[in-house]
C-alpha atoms as a PDB file:
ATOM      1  CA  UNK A   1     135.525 163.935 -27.173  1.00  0.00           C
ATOM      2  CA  UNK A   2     131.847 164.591 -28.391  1.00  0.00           C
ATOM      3  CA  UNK A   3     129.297 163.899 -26.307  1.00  0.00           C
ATOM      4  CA  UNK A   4     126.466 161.090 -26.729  1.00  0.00           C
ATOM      5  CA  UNK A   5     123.576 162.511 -28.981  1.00  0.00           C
ATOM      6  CA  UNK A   6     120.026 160.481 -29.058  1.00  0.00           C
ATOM      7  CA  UNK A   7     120.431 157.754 -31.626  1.00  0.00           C
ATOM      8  CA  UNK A   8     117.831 154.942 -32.972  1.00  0.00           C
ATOM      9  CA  UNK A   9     117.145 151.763 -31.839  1.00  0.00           C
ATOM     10  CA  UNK A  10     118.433 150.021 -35.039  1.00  0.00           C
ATOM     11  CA  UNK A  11     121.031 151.995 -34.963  1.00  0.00           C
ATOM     12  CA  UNK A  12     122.598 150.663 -31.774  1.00  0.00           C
ATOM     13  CA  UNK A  13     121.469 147.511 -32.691  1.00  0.00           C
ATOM     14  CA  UNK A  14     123.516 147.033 -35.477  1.00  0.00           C
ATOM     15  CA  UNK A  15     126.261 149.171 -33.860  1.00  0.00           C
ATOM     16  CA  UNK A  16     126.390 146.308 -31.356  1.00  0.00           C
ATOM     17  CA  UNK A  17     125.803 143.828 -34.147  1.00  0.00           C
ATOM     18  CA  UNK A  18     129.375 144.964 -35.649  1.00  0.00           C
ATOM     19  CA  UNK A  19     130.973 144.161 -32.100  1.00  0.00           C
ATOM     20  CA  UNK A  20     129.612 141.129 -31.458  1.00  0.00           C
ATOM     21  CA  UNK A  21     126.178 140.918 -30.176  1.00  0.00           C
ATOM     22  CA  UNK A  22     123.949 138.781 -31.733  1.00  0.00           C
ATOM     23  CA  UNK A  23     119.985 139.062 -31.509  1.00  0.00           C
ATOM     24  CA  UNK A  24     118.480 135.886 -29.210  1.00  0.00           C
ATOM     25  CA  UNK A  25     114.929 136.842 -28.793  1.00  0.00           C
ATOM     26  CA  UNK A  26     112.713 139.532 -30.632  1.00  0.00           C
ATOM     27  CA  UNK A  27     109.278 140.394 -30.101  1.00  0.00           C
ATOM     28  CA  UNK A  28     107.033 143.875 -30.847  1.00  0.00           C
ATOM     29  CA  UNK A  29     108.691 145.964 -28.614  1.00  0.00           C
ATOM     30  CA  UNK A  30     112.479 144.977 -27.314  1.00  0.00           C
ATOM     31  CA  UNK A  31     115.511 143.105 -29.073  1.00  0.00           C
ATOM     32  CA  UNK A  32     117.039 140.744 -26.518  1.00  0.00           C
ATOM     33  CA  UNK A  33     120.964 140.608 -27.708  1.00  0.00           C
ATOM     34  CA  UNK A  34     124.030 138.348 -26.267  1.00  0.00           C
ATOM     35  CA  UNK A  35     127.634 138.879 -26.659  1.00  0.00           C
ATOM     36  CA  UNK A  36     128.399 135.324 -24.812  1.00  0.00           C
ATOM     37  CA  UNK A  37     128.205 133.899 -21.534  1.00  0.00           C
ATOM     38  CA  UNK A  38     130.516 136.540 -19.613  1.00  0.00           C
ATOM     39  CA  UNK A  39     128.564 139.192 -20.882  1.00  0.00           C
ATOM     40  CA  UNK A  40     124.695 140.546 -19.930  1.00  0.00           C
ATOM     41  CA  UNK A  41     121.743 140.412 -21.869  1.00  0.00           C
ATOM     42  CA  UNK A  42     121.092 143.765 -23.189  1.00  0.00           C
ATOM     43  CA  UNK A  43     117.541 144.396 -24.025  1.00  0.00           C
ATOM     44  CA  UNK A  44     116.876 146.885 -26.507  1.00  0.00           C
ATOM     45  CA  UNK A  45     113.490 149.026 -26.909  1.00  0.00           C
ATOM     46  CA  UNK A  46     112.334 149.725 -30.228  1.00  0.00           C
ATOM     47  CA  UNK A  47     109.795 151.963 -29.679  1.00  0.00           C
ATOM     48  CA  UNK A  48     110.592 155.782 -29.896  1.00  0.00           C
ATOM     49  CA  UNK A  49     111.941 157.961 -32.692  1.00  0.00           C
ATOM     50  CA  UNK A  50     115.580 157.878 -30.976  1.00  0.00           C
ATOM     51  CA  UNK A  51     116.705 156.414 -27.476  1.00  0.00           C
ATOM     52  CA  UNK A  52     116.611 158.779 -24.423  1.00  0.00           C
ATOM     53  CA  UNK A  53     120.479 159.167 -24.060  1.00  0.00           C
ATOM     54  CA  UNK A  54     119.715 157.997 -20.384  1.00  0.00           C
ATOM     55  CA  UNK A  55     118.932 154.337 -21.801  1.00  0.00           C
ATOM     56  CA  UNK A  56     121.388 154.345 -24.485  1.00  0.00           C
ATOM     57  CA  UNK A  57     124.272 154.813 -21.413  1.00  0.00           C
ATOM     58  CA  UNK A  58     122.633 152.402 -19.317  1.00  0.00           C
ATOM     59  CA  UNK A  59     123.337 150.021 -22.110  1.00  0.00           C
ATOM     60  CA  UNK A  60     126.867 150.927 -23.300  1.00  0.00           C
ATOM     61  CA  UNK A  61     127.578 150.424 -19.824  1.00  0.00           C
ATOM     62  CA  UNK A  62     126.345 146.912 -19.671  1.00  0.00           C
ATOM     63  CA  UNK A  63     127.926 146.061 -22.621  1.00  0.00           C
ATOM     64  CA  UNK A  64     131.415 147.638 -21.485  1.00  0.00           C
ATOM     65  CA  UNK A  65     131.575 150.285 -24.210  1.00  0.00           C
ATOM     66  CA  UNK A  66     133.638 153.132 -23.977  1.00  0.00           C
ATOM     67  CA  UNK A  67     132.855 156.715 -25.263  1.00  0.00           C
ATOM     68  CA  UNK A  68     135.898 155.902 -27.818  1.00  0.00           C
ATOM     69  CA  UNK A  69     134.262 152.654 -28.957  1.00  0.00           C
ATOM     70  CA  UNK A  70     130.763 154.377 -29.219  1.00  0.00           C
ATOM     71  CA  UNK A  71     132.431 156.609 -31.639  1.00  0.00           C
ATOM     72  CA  UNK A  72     134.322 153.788 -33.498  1.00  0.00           C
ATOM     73  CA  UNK A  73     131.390 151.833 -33.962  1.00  0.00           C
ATOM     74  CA  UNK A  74     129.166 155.014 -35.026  1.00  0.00           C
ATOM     75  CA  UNK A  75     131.393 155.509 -37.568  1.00  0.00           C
ATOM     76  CA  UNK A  76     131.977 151.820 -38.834  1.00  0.00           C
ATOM     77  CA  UNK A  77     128.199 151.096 -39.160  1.00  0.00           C
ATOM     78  CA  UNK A  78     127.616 154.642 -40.711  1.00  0.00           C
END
């Protein structure tokens, strides 16, 4: 399996958008996105070119994403 590369904000935003996140607060510099009341808030930063691959994990973690469904939803949204 490939390994993570640095993608951008928007990106994973709308890569999460296709699995079921939805956007519940927004402001200059973060997206604030639910999934429903099992789940956590992920917070998204926006600023940055791409995402530090650091964060990006961080997140996918959070949000229960495999390296499988990374890939899947890469490739869905793209």
């Amino acid at each position: 399996m490939p390994a993570l590369a640095p993608i951008s904000a928007r990106k994973l935003k709308a890569m999460l958008e296709s699995d079921g996140y939805a956007v519940i607060h927004e402001d200059d510099y973060t997206w604030s996105m639910d999934h429903g009341p099992d789940d956590e808030i992920l917070v998204i930063p926006k600023l940055g070119e791409v995402m530090a691959v650091e964060v990006m994990d961080s997140l996918l973690v959070k949000a229960k994403i495999t390296n499988g469904k990374y890939f899947e939803l890469l490739a869905r949204i793209s």
